[in-house]
PDB file of N, CA and C in Angstrom:
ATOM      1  N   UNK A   1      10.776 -63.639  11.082  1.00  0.00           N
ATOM      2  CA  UNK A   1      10.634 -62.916   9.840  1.00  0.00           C
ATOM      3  C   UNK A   1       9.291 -62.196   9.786  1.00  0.00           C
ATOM      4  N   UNK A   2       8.429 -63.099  10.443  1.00  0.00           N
ATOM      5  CA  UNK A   2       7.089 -62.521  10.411  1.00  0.00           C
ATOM      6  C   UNK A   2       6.918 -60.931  11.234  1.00  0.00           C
ATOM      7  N   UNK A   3       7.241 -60.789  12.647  1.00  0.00           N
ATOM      8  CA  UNK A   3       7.940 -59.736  12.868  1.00  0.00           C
ATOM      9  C   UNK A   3       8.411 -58.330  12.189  1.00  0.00           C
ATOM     10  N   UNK A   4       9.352 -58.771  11.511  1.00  0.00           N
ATOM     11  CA  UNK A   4       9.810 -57.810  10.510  1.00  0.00           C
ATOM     12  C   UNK A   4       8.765 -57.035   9.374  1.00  0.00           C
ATOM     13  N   UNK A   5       8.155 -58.300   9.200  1.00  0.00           N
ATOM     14  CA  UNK A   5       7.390 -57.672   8.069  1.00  0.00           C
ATOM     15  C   UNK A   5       6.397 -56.813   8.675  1.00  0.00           C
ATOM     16  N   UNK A   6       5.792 -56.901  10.082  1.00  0.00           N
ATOM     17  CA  UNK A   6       4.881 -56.371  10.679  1.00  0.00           C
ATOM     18  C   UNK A   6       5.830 -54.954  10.820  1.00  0.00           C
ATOM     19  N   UNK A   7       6.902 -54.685  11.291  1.00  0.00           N
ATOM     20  CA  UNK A   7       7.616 -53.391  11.490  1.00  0.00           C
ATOM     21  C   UNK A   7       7.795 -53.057  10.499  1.00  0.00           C
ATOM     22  N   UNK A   8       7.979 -53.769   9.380  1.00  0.00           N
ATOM     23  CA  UNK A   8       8.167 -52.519   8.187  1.00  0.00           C
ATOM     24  C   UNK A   8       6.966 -52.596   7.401  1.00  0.00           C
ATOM     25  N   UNK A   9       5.936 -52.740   7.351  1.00  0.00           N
ATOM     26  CA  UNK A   9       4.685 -52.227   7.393  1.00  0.00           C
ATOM     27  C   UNK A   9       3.628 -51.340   8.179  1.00  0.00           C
ATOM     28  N   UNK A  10       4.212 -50.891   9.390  1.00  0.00           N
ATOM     29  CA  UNK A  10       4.070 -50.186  10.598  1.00  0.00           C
ATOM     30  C   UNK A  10       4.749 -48.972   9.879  1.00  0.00           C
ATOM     31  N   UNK A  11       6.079 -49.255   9.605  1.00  0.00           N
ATOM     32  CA  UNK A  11       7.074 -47.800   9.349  1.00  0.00           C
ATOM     33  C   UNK A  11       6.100 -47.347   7.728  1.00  0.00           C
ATOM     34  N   UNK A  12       5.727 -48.356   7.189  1.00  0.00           N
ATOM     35  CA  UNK A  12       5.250 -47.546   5.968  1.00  0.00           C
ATOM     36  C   UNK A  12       4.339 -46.844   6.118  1.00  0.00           C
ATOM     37  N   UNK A  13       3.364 -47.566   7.007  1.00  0.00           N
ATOM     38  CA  UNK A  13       1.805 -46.697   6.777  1.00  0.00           C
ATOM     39  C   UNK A  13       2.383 -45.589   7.664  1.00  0.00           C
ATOM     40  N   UNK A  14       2.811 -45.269   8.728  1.00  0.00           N
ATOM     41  CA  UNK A  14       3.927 -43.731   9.473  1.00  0.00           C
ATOM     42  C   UNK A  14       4.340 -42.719   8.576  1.00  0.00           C
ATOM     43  N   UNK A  15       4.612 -43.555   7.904  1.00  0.00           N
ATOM     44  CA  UNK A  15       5.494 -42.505   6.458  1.00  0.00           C
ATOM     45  C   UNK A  15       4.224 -42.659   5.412  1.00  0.00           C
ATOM     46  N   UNK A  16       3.503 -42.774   5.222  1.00  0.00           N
ATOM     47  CA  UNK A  16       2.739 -42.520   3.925  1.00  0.00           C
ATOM     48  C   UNK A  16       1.610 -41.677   5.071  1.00  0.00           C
ATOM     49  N   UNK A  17       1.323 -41.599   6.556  1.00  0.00           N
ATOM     50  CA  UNK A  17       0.608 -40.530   7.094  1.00  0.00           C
ATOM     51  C   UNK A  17       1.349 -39.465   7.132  1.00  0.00           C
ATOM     52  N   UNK A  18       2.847 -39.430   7.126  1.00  0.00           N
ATOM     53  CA  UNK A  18       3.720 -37.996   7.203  1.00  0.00           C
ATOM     54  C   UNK A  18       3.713 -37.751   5.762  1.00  0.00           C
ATOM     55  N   UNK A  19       3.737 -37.845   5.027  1.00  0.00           N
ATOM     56  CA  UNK A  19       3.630 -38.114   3.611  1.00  0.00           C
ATOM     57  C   UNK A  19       2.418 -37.087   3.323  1.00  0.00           C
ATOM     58  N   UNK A  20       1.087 -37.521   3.642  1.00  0.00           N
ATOM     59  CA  UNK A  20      -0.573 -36.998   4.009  1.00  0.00           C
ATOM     60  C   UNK A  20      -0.509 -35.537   4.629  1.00  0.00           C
ATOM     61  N   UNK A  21       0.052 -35.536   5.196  1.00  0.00           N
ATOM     62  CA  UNK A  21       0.385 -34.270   6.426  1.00  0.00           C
ATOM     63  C   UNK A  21       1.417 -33.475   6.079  1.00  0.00           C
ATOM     64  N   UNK A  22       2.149 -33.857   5.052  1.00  0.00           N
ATOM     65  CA  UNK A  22       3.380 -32.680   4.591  1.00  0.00           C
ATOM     66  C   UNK A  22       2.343 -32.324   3.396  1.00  0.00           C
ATOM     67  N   UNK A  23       1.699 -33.044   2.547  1.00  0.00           N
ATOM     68  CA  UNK A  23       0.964 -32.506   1.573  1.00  0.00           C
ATOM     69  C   UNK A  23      -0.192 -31.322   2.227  1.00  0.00           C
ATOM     70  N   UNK A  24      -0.722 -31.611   3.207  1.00  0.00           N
ATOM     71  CA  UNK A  24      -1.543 -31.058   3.942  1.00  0.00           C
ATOM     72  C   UNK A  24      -1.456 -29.614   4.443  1.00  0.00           C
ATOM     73  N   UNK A  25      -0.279 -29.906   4.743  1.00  0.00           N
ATOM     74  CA  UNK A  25       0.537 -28.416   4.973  1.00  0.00           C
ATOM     75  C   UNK A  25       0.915 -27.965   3.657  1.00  0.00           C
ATOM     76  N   UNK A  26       1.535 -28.337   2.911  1.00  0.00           N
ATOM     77  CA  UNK A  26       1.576 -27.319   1.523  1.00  0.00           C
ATOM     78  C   UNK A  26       0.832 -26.933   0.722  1.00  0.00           C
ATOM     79  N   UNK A  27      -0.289 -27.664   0.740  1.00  0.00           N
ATOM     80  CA  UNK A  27      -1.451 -26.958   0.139  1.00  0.00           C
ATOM     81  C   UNK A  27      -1.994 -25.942   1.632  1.00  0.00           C
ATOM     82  N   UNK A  28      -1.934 -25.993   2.501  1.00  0.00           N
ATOM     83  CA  UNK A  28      -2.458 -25.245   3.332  1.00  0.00           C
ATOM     84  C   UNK A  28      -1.746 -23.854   3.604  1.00  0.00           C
ATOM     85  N   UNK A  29       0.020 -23.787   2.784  1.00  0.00           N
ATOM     86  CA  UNK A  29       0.777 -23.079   2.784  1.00  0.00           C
ATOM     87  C   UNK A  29       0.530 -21.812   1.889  1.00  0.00           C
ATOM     88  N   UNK A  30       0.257 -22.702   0.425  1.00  0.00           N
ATOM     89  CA  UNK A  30      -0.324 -22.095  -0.713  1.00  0.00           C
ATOM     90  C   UNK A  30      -1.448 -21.367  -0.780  1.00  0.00           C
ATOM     91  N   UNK A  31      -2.306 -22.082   0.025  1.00  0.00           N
ATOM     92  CA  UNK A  31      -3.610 -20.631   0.290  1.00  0.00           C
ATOM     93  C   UNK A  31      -3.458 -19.776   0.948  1.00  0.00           C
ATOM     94  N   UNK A  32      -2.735 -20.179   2.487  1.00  0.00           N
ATOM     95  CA  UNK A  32      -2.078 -18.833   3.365  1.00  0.00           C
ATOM     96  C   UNK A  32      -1.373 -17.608   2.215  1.00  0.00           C
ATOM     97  N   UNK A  33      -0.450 -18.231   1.218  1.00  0.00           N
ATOM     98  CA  UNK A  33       0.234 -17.404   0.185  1.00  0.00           C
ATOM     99  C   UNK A  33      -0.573 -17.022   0.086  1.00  0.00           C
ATOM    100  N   UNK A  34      -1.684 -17.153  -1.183  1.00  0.00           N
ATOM    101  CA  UNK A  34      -2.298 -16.361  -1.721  1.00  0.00           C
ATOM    102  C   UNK A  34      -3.457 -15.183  -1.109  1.00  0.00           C
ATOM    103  N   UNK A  35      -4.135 -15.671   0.241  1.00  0.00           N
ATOM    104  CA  UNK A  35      -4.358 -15.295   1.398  1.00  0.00           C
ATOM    105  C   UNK A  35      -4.241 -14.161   1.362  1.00  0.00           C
ATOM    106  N   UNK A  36      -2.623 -14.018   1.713  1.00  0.00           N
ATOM    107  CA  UNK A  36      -2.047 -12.848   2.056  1.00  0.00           C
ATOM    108  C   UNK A  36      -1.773 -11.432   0.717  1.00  0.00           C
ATOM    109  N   UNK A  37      -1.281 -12.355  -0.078  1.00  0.00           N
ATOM    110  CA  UNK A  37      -1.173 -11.521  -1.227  1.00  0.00           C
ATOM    111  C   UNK A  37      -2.880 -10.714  -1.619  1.00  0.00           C
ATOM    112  N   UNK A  38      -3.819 -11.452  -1.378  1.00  0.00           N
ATOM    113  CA  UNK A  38      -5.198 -10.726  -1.911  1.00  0.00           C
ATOM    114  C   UNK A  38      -5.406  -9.752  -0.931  1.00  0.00           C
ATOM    115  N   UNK A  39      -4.373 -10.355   1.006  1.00  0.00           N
ATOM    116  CA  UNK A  39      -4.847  -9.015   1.390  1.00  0.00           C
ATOM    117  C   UNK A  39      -4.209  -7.824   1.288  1.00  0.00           C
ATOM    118  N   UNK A  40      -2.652  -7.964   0.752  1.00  0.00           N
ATOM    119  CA  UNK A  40      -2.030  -6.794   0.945  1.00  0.00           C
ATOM    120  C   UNK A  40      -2.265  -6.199  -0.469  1.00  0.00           C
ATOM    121  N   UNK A  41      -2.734  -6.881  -1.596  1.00  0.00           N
ATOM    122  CA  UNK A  41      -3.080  -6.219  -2.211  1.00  0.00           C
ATOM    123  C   UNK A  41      -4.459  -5.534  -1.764  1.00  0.00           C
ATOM    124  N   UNK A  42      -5.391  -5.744  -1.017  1.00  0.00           N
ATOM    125  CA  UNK A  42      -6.969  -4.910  -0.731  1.00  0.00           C
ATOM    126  C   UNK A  42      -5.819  -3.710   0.132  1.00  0.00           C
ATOM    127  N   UNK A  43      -5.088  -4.212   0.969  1.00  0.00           N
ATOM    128  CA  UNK A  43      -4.562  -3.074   1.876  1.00  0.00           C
ATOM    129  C   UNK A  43      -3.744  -1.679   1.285  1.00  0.00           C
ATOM    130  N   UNK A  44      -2.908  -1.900  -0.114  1.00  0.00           N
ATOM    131  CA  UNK A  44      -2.675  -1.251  -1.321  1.00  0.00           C
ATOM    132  C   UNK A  44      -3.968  -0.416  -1.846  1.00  0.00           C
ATOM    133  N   UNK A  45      -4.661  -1.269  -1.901  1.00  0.00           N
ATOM    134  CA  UNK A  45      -6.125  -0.430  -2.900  1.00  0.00           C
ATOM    135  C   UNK A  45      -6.867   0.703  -1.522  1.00  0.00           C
ATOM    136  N   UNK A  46      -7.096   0.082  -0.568  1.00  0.00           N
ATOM    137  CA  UNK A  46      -7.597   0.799   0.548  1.00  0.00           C
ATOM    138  C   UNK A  46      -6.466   2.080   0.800  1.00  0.00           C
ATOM    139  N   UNK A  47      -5.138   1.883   1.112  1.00  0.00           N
ATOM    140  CA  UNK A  47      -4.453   2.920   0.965  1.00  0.00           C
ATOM    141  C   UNK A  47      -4.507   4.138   0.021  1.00  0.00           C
ATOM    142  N   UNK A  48      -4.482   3.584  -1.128  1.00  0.00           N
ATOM    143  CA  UNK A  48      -4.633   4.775  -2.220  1.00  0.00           C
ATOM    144  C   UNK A  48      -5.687   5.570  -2.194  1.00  0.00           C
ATOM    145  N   UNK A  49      -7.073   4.575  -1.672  1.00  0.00           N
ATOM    146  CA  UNK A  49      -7.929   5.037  -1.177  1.00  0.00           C
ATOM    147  C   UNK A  49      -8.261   6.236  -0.853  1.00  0.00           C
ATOM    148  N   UNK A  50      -8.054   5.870   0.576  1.00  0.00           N
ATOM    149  CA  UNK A  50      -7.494   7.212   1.600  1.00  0.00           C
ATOM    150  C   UNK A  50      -6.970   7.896   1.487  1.00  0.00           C
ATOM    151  N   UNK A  51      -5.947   8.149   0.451  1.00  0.00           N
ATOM    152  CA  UNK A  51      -4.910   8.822   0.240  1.00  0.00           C
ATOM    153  C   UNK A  51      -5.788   9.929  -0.861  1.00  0.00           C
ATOM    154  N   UNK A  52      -6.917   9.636  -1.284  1.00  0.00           N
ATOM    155  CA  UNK A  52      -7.228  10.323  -2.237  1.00  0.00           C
ATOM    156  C   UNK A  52      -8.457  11.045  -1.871  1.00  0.00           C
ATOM    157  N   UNK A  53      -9.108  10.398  -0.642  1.00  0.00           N
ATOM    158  CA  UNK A  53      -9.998  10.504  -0.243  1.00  0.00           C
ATOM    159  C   UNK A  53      -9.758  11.866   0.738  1.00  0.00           C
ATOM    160  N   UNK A  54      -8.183  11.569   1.077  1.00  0.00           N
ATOM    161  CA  UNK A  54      -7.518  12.705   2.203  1.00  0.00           C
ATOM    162  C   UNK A  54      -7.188  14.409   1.618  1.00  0.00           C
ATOM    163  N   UNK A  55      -6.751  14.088   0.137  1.00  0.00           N
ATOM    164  CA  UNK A  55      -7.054  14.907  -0.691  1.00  0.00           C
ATOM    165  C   UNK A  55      -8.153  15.962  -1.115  1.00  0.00           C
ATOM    166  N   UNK A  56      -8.840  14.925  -1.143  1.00  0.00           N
ATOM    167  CA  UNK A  56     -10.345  15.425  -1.412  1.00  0.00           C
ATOM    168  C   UNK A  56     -10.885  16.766  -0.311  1.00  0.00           C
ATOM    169  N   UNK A  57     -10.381  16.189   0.838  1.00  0.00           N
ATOM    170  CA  UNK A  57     -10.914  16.717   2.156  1.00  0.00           C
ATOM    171  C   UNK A  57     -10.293  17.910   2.181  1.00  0.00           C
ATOM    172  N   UNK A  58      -8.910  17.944   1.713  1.00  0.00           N
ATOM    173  CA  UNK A  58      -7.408  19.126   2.092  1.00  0.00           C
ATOM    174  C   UNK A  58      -8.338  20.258   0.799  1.00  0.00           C
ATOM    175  N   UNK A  59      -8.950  19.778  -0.067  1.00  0.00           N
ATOM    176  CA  UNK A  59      -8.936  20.722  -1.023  1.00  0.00           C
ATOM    177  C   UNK A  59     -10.457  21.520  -1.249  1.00  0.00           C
ATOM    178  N   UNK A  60     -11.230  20.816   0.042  1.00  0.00           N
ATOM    179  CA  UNK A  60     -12.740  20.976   0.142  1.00  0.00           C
ATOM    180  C   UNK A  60     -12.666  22.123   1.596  1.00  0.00           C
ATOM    181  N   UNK A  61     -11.477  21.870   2.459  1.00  0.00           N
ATOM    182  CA  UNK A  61     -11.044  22.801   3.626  1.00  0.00           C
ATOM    183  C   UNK A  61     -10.916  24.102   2.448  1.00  0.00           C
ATOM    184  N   UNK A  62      -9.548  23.838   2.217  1.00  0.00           N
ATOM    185  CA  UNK A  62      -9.170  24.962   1.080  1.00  0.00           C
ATOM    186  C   UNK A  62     -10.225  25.922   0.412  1.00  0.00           C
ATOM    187  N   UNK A  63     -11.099  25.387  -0.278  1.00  0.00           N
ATOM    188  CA  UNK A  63     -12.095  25.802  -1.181  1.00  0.00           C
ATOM    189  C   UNK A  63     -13.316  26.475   0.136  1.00  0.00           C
ATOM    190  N   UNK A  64     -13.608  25.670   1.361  1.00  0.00           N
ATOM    191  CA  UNK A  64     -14.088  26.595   2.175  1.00  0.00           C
ATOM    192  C   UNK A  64     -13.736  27.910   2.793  1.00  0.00           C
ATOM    193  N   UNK A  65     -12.210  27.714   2.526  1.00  0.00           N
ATOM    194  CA  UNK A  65     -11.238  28.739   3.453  1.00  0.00           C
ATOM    195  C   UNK A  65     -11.700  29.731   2.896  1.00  0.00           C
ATOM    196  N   UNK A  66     -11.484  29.582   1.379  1.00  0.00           N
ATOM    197  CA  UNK A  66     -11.128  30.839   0.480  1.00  0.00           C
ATOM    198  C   UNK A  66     -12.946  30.990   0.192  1.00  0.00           C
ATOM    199  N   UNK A  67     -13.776  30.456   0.163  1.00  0.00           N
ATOM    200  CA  UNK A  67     -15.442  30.701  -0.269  1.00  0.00           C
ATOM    201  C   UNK A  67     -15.701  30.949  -1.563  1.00  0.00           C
ATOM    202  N   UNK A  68     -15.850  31.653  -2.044  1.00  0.00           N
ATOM    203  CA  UNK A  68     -16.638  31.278  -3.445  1.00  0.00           C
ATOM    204  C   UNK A  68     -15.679  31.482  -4.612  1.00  0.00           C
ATOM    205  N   UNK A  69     -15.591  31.227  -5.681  1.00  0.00           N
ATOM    206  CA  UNK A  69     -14.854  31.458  -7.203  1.00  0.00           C
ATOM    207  C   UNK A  69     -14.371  32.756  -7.143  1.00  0.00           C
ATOM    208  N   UNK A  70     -14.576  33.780  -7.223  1.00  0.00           N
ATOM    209  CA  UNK A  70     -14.319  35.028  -6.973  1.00  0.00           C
ATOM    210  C   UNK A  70     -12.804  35.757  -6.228  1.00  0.00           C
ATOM    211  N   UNK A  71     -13.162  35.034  -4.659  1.00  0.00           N
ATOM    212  CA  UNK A  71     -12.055  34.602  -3.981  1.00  0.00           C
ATOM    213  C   UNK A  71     -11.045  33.909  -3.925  1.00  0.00           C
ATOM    214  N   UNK A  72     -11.138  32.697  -4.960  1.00  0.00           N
ATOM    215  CA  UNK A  72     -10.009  31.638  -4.896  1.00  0.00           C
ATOM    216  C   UNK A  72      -9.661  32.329  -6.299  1.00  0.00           C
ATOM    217  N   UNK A  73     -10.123  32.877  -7.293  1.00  0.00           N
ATOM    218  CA  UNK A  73      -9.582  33.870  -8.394  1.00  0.00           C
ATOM    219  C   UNK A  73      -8.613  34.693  -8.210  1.00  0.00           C
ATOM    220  N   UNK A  74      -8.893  35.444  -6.756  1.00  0.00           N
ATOM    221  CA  UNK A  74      -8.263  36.472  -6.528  1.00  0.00           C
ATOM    222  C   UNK A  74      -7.056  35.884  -5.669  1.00  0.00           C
ATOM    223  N   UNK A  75      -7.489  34.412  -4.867  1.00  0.00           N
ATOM    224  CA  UNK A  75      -5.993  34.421  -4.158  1.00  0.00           C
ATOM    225  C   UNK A  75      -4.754  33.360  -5.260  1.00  0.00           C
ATOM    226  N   UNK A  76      -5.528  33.093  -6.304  1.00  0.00           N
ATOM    227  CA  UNK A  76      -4.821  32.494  -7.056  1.00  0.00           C
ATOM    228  C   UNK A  76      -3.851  33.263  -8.093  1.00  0.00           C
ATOM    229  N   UNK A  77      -4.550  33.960  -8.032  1.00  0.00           N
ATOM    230  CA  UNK A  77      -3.876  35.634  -8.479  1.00  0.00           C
ATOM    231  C   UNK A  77      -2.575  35.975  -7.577  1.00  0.00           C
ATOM    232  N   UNK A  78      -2.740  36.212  -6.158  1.00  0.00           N
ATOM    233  CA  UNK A  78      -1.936  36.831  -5.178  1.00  0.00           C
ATOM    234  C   UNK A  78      -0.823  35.626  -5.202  1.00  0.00           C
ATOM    235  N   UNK A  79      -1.202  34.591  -4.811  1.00  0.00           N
ATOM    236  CA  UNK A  79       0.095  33.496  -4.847  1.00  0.00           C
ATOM    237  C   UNK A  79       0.815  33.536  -6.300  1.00  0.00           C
ATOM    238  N   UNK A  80       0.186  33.817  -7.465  1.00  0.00           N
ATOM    239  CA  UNK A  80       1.236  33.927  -8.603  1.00  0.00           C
ATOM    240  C   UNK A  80       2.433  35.138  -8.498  1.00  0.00           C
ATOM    241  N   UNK A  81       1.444  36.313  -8.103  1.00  0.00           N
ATOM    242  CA  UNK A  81       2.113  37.763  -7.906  1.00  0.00           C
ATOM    243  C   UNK A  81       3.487  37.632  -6.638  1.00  0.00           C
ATOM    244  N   UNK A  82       3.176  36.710  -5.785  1.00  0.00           N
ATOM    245  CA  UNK A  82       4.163  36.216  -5.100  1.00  0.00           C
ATOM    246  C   UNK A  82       5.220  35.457  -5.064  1.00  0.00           C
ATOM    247  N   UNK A  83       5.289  34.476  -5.955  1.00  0.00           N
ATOM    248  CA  UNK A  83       6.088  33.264  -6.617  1.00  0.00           C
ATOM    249  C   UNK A  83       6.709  34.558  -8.068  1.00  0.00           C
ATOM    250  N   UNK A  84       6.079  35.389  -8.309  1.00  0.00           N
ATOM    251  CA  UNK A  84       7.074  36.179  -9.183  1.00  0.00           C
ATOM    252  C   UNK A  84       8.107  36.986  -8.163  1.00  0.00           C
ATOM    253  N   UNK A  85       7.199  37.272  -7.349  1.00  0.00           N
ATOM    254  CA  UNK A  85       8.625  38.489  -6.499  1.00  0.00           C
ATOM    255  C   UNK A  85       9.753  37.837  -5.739  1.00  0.00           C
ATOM    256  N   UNK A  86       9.201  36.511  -5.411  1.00  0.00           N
ATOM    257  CA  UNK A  86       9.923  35.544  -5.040  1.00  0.00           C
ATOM    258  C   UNK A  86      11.239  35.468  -5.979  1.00  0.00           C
ATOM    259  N   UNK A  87      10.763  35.121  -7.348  1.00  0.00           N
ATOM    260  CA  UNK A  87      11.696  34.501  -8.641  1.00  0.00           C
ATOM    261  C   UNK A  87      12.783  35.746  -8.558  1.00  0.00           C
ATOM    262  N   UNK A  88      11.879  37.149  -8.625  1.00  0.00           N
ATOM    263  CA  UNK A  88      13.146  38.586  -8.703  1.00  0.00           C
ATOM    264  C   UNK A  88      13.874  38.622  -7.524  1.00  0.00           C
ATOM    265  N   UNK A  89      13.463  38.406  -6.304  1.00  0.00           N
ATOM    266  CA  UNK A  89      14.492  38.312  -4.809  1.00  0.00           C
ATOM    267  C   UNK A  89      15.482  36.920  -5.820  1.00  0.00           C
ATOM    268  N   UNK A  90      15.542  35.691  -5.657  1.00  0.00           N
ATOM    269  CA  UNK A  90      16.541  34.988  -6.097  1.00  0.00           C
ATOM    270  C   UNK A  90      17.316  35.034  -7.225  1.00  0.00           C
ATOM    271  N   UNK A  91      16.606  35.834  -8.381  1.00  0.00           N
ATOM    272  CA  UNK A  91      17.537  36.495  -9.556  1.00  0.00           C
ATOM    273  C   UNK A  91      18.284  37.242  -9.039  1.00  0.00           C
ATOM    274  N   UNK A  92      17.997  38.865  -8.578  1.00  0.00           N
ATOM    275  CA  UNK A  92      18.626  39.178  -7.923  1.00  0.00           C
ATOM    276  C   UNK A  92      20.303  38.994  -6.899  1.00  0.00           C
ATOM    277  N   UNK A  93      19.563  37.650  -6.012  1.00  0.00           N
ATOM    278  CA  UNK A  93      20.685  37.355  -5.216  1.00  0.00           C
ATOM    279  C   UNK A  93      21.435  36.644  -6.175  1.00  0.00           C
ATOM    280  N   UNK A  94      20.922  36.106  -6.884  1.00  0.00           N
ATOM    281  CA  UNK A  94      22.035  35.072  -8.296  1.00  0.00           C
ATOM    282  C   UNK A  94      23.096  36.265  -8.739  1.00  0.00           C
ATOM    283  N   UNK A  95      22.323  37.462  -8.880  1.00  0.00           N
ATOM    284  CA  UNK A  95      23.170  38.397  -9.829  1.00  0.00           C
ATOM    285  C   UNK A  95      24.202  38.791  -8.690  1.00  0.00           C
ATOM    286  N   UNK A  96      24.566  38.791  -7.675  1.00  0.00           N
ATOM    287  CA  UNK A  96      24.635  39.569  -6.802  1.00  0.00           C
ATOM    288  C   UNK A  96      26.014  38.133  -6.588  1.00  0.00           C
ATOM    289  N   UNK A  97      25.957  37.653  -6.727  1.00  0.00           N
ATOM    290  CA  UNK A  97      26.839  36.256  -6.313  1.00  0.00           C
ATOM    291  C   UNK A  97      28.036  36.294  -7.963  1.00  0.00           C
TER     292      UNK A  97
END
C-alpha cells in the first residue's frame, strides 16, 4: 500500500508541474498576443506614415516641375480648359449615340 501511495504522489506533483507549465505558456501566449497586436498596430501607423510622407514628396516633385505660383496658376488653368474640352468631345459623342 505504501507503494501506491508513493506513485500517486509522484503522479501528482507531474501533474501539478504540467499544471505550472500550461499556465506558463498561457500567460506567455497572452503577451505574444498583445506583442503582436502593438506591433501591427506601430506597422499600421508607420504605413500611413509613408503613405503621406510619399505624398508629400509626389507634390513637392510637382510643385518643382511646374516652379513658382505663377506657373502652377497657369497650368492649373490649362488642365481645367482641358477637362472642359474633354466634357464637349463626350457630350458630343453622347449626342451622337
Amino acid at each position: 500500500m505504501a507503494d501506491l501511495s508513493i506513485i500517486l504522489t509522484e503522479i501528482e506533483v507531474k501533474v501539478r508541474k504540467l499544471m505550472e507549465a500550461r499556465q506558463e505558456l498561457a500567460d506567455e501566449n497572452k503577451r505574444l498576443l498583445a506583442e503582436t497586436q502593438a506591433l501591427e498596430a506601430e506597422n499600421a501607423a508607420l504605413r500611413q506614415a509613408n503613405t503621406e510622407l510619399q505624398d508629400k514628396i509626389n507634390k513637392s516633385i510637382i510643385v518643382n516641375a511646374l516652379g513658382d505660383e505663377k506657373e502652377i496658376e497657369e497650368g492649373r488653368k490649362l488642365i481645367k480648359a482641358l477637362v472642359r474640352d474633354i466634357d464637349q468631345c463626350v457630350s458630343i459623342l453622347n449626342d451622337k449615340e
